[in-house]
C-alpha atoms as a PDB file:
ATOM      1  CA  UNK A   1       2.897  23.855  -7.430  1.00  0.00           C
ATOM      2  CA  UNK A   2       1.596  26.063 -10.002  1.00  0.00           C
ATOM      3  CA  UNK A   3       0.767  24.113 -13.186  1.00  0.00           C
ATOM      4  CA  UNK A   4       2.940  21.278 -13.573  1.00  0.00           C
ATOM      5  CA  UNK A   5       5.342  20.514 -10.809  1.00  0.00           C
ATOM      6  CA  UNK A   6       5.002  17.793  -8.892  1.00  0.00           C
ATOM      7  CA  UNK A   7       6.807  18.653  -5.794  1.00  0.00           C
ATOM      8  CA  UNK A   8       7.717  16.715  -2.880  1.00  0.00           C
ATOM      9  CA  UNK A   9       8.421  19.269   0.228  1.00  0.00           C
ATOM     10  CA  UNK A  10      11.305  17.260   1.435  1.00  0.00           C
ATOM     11  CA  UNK A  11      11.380  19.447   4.715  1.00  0.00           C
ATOM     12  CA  UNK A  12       7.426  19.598   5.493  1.00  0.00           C
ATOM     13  CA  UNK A  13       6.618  21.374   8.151  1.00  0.00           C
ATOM     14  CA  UNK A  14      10.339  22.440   9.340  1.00  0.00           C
ATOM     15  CA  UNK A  15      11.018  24.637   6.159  1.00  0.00           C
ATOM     16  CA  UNK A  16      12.094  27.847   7.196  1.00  0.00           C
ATOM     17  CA  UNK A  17      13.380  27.218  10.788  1.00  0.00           C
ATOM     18  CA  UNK A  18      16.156  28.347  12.162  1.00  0.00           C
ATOM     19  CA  UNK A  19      16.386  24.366  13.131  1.00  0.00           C
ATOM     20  CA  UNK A  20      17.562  23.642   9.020  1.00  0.00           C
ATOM     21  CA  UNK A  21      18.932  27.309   8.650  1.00  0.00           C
ATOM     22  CA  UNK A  22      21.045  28.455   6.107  1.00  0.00           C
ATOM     23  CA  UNK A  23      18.662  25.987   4.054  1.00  0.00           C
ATOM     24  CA  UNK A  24      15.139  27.105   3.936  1.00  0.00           C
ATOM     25  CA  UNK A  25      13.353  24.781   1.927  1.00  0.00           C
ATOM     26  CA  UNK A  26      14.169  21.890  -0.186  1.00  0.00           C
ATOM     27  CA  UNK A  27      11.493  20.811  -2.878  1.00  0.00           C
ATOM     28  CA  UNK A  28      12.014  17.583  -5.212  1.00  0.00           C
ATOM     29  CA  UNK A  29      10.229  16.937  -8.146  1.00  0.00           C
ATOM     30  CA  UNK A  30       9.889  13.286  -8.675  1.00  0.00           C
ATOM     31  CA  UNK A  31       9.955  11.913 -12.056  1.00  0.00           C
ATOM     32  CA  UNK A  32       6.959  12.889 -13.816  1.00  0.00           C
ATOM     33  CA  UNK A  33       5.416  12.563 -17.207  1.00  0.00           C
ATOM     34  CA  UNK A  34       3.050  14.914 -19.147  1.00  0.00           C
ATOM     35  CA  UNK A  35       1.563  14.733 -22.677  1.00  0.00           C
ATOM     36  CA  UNK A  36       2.204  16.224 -25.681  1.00  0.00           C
ATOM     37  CA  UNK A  37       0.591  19.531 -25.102  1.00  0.00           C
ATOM     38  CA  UNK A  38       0.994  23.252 -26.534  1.00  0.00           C
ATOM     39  CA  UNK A  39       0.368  24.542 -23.079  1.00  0.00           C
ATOM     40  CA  UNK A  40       3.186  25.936 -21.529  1.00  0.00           C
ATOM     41  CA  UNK A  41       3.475  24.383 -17.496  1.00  0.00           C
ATOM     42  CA  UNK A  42       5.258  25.710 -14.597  1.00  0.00           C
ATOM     43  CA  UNK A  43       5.294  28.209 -12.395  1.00  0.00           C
ATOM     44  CA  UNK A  44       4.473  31.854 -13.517  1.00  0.00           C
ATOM     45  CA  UNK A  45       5.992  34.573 -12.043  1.00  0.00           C
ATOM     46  CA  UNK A  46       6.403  35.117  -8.567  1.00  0.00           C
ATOM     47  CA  UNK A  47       8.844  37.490  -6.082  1.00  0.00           C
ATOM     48  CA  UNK A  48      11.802  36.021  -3.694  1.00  0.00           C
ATOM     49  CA  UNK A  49      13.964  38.439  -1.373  1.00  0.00           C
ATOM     50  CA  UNK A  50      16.380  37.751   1.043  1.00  0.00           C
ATOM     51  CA  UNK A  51      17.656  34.390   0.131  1.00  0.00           C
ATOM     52  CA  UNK A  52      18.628  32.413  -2.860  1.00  0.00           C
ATOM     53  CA  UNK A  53      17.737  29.227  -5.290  1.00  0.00           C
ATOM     54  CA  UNK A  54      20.121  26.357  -6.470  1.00  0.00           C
ATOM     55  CA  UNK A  55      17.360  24.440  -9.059  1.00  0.00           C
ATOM     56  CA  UNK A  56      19.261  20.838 -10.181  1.00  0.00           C
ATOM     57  CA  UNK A  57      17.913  19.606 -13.783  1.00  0.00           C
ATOM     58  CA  UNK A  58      18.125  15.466 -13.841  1.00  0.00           C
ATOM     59  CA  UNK A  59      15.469  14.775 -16.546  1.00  0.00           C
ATOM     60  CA  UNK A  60      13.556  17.596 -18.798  1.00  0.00           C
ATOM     61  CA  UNK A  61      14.042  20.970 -19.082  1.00  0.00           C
ATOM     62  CA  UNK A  62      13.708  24.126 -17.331  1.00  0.00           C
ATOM     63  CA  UNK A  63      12.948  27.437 -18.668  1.00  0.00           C
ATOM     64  CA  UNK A  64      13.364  30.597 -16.375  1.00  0.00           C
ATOM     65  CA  UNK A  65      12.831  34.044 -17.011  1.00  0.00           C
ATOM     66  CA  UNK A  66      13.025  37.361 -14.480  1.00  0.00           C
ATOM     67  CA  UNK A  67      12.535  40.530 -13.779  1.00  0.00           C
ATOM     68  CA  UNK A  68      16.144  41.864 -14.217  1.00  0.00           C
ATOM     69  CA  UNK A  69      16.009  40.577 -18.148  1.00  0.00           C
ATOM     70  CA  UNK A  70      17.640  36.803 -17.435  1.00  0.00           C
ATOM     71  CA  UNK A  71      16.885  34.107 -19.278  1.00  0.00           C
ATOM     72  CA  UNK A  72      17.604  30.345 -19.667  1.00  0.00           C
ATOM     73  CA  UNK A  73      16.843  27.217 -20.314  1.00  0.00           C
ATOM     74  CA  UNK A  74      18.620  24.166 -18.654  1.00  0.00           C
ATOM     75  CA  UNK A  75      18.534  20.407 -19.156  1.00  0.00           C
ATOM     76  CA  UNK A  76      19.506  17.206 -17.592  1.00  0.00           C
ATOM     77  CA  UNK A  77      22.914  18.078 -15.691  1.00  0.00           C
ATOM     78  CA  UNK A  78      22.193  21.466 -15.428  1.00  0.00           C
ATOM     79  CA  UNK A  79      21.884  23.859 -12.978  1.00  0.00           C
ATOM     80  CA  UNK A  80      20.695  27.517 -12.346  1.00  0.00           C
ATOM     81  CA  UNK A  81      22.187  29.251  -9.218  1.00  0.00           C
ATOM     82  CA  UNK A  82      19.581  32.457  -8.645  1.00  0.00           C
ATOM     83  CA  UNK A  83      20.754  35.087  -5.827  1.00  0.00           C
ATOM     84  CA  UNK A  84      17.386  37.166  -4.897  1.00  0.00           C
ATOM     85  CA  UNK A  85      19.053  39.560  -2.618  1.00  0.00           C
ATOM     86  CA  UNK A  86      16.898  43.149  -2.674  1.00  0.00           C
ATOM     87  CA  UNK A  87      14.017  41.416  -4.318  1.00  0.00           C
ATOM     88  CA  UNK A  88      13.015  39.754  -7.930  1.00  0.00           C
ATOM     89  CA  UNK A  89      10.317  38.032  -9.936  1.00  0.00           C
ATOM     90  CA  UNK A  90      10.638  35.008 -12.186  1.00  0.00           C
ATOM     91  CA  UNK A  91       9.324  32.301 -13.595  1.00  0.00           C
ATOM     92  CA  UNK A  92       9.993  29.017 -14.125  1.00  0.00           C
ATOM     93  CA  UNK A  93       8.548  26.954 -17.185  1.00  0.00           C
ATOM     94  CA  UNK A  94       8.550  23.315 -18.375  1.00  0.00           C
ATOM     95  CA  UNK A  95       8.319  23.266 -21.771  1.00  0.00           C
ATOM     96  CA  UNK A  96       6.393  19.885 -22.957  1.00  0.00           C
ATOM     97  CA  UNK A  97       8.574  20.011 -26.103  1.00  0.00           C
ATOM     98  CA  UNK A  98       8.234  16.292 -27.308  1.00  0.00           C
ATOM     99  CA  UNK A  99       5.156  15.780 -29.624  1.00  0.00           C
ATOM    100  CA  UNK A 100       5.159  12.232 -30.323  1.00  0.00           C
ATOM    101  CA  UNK A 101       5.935  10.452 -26.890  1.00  0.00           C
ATOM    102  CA  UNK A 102       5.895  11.566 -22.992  1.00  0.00           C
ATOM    103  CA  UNK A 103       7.717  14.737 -21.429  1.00  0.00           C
ATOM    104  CA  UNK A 104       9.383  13.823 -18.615  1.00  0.00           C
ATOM    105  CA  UNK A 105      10.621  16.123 -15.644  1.00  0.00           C
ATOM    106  CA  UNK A 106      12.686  15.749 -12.634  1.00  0.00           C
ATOM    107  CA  UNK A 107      14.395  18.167 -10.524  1.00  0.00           C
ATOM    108  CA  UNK A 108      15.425  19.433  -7.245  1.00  0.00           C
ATOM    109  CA  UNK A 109      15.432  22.799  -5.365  1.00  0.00           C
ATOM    110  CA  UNK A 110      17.614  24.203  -2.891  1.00  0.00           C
ATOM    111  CA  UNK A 111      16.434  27.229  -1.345  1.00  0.00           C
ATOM    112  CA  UNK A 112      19.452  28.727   1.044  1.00  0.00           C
ATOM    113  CA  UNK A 113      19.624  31.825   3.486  1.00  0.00           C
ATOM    114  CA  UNK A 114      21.647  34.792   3.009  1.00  0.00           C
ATOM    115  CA  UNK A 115      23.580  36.402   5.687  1.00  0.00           C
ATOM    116  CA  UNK A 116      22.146  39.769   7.398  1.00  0.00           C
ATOM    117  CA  UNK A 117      24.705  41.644   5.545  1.00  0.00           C
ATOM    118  CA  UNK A 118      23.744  40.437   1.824  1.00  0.00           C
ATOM    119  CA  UNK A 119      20.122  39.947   2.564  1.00  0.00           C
ATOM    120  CA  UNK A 120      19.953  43.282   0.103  1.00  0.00           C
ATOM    121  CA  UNK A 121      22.458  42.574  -2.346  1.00  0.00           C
ATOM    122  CA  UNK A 122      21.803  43.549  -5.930  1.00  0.00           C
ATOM    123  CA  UNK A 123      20.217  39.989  -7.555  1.00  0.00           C
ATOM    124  CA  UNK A 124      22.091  37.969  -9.288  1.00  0.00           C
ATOM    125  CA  UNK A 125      21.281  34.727 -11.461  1.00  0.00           C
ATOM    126  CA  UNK A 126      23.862  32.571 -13.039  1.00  0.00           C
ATOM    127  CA  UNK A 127      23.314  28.886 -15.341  1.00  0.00           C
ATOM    128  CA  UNK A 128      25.974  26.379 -14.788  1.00  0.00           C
ATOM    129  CA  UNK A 129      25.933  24.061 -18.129  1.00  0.00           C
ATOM    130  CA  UNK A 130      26.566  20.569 -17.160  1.00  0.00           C
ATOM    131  CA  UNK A 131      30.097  19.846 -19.447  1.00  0.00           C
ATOM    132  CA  UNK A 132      31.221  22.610 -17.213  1.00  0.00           C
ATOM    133  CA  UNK A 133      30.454  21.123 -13.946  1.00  0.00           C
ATOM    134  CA  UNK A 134      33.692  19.022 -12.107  1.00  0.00           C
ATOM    135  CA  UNK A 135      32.630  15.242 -12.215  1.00  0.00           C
ATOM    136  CA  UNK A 136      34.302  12.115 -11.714  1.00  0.00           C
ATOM    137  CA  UNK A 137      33.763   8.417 -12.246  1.00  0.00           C
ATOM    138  CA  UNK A 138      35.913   5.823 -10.480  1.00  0.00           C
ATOM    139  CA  UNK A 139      35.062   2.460  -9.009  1.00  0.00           C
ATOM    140  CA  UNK A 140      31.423   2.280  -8.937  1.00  0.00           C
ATOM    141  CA  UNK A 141      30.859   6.327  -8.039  1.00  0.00           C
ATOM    142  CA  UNK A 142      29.858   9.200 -10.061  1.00  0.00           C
ATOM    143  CA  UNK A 143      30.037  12.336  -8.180  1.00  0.00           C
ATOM    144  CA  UNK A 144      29.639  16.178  -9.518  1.00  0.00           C
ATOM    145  CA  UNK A 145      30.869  19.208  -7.181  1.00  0.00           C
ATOM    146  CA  UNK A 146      28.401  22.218  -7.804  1.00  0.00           C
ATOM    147  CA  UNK A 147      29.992  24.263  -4.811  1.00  0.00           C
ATOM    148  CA  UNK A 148      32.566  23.903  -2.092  1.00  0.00           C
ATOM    149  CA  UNK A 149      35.791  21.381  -2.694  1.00  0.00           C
ATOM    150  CA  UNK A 150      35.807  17.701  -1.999  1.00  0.00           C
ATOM    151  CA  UNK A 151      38.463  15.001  -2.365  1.00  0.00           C
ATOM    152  CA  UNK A 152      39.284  13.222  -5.736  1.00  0.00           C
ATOM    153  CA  UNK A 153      38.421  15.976  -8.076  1.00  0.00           C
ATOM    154  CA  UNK A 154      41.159  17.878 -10.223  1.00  0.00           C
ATOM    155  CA  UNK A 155      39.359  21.285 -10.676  1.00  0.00           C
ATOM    156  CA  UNK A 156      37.466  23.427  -8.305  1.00  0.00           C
ATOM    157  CA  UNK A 157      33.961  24.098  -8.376  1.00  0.00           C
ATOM    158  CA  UNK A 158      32.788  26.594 -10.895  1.00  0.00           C
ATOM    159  CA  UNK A 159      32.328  30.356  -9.021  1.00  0.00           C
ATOM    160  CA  UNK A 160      28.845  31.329  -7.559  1.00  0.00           C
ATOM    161  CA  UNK A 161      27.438  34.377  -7.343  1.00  0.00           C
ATOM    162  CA  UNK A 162      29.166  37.086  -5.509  1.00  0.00           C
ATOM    163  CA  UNK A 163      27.245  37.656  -3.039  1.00  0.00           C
ATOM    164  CA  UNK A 164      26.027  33.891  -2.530  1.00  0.00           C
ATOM    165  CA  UNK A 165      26.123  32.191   0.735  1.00  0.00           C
ATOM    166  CA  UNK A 166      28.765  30.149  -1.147  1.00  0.00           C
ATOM    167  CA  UNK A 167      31.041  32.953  -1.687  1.00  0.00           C
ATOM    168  CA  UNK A 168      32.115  32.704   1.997  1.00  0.00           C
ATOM    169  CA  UNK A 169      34.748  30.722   2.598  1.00  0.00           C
ATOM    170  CA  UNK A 170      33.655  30.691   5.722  1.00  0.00           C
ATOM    171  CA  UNK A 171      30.410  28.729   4.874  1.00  0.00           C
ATOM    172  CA  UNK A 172      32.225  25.526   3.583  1.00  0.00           C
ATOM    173  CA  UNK A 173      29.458  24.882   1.685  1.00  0.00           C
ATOM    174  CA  UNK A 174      29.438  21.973  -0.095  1.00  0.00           C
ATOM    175  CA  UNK A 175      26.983  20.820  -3.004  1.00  0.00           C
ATOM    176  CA  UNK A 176      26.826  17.586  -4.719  1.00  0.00           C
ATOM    177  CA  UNK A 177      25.508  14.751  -6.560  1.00  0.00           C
ATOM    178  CA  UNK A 178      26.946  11.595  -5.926  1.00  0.00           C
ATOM    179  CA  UNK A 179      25.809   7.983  -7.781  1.00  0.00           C
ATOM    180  CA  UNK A 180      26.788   5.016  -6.268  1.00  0.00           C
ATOM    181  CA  UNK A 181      26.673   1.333  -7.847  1.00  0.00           C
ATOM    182  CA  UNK A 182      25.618  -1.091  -5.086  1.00  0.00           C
ATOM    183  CA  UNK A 183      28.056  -1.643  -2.127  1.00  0.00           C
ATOM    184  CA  UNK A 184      30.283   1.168  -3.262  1.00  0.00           C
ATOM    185  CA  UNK A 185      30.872   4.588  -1.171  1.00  0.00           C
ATOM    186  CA  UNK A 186      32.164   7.466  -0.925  1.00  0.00           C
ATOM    187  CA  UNK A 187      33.520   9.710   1.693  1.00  0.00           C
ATOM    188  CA  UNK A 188      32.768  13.073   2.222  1.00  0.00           C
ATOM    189  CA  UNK A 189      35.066  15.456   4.288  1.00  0.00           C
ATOM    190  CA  UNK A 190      33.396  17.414   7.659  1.00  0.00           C
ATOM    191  CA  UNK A 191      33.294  21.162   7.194  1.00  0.00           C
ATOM    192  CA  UNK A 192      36.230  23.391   8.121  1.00  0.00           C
ATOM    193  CA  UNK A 193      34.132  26.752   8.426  1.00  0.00           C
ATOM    194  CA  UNK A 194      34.296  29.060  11.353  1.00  0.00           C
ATOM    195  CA  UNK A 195      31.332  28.761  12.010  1.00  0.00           C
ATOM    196  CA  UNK A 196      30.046  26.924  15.467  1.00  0.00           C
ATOM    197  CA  UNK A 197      27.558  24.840  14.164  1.00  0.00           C
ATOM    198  CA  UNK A 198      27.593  22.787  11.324  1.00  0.00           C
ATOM    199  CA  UNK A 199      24.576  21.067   9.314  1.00  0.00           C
ATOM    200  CA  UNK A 200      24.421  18.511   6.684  1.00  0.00           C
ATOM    201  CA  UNK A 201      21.647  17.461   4.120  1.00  0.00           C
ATOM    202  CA  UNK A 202      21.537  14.413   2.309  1.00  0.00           C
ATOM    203  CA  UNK A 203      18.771  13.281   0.016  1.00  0.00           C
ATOM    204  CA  UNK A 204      18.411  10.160  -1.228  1.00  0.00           C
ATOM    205  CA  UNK A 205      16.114   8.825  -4.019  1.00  0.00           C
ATOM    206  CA  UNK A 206      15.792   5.148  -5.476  1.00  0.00           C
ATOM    207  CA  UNK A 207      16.346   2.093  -2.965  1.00  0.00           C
ATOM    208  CA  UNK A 208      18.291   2.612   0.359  1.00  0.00           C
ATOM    209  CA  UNK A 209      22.175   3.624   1.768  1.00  0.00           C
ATOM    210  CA  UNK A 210      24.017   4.199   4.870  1.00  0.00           C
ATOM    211  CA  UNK A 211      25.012   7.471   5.929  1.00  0.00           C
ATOM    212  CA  UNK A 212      27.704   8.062   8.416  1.00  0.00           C
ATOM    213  CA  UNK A 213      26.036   4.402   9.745  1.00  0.00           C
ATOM    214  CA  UNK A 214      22.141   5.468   9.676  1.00  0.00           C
ATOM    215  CA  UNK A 215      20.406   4.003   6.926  1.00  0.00           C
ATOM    216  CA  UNK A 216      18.318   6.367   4.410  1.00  0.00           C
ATOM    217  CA  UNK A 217      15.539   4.892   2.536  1.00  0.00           C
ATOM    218  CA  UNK A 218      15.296   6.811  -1.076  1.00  0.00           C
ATOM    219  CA  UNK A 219      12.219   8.257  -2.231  1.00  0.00           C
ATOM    220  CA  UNK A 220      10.825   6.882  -5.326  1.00  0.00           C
END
């Protein structure tokens, strides 16, 4: 998309059902390189309304600029949590910084529905830094809690924005990225929300594992 991303649509054809709802879309970005270039790549700017954005940095960066007046710039371990609401524009860059050798990018993008009450909420957009991020590393796993709460991790997830889908208890929305060293696992609790029906999303890149005894064959 646009002039530089490489993007995978991990949901194809079922993006934007009410099948996958509250997630709309989900777009990865594969490792990719590009050459030292002056050019700046991306995608310009462009409106969303009505939903929100969760963009994970794991190689490269990503610069982002709106409508409101936010700007940013995130790198590997990053992540920028963008609440549309009413309506705004941005953009979303990848500088090719590196003169002498490759620039390489990879990312992924969560796109999740807002309730009927919040669909016009005032925007919001909010960059959480990666040292700030709750992480552990025990035993073959490395696991970092963007939202919700899951077992084995001293502090809670840093806030979203206010009027995120995440901001409702309700939601038990849980985000993570979890690395696992061969034949190691890790458990992940069921949701506790009130609501009646529950969905989970898993994406796996780079060989294979077993989920909840189905096995998932990463994307490379």
């Amino acid at each position: 998309v646009g002039d530089g991303f490489h993007v995978y649509p991990v949901f194809a054809d079922r993006a934007f059902t009410s099948e996958l709802s509250p997630f709309l879309m989900f777009d990865y970005a594969s490792p990719k390189e590009f050459g030292p270039t002056s050019r700046r790549r991306g995608v310009g700017s462009h409106p969303h309304r009505g939903f929100e954005t969760v963009t994970l940095a794991f190689q490269g960066e990503v610069e982002h600029g709106d409508s409101v007046g936010n700007r940013g710039v995130i790198g590997p371990g990053d992540v920028q949590w963008m609440t549309a609401g009413a309506g705004i524009s941005h953009a979303e860059m990848f500088p090719c910084l590196a003169q002498t050798e490759e620039n390489r990018l990879e990312l992924f993008q969560i796109w999740l529905n807002l309730p009927r009450a919040k669909k016009m909420s005032p925007p919001h957009f909010k960059m959480f830094w990666g040292e700030d991020i709750p992480s552990i590393e025990a035993d073959g796993v490395t696991a970092k809690l963007i939202a919700g709460s899951a077992p084995g991790f001293e502090k809670q997830a840093l806030a979203p924005p206010p009027d995120s889908y995440a901001s409702d208890p309700n939601s038990s929305l849980l985000v993570m990225t979890i690395k696992l060293e061969p034949r190691k696992c890790y458990t992940i609790a069921g949701a506790t929300g009130a609501g009646k029906i529950h969905r989970n999303l898993y994406f796996y890149a780079d060989g294979s594992a077993t989920v909840d005894g189905t096995k998932v064959v990463g994307r490379k």
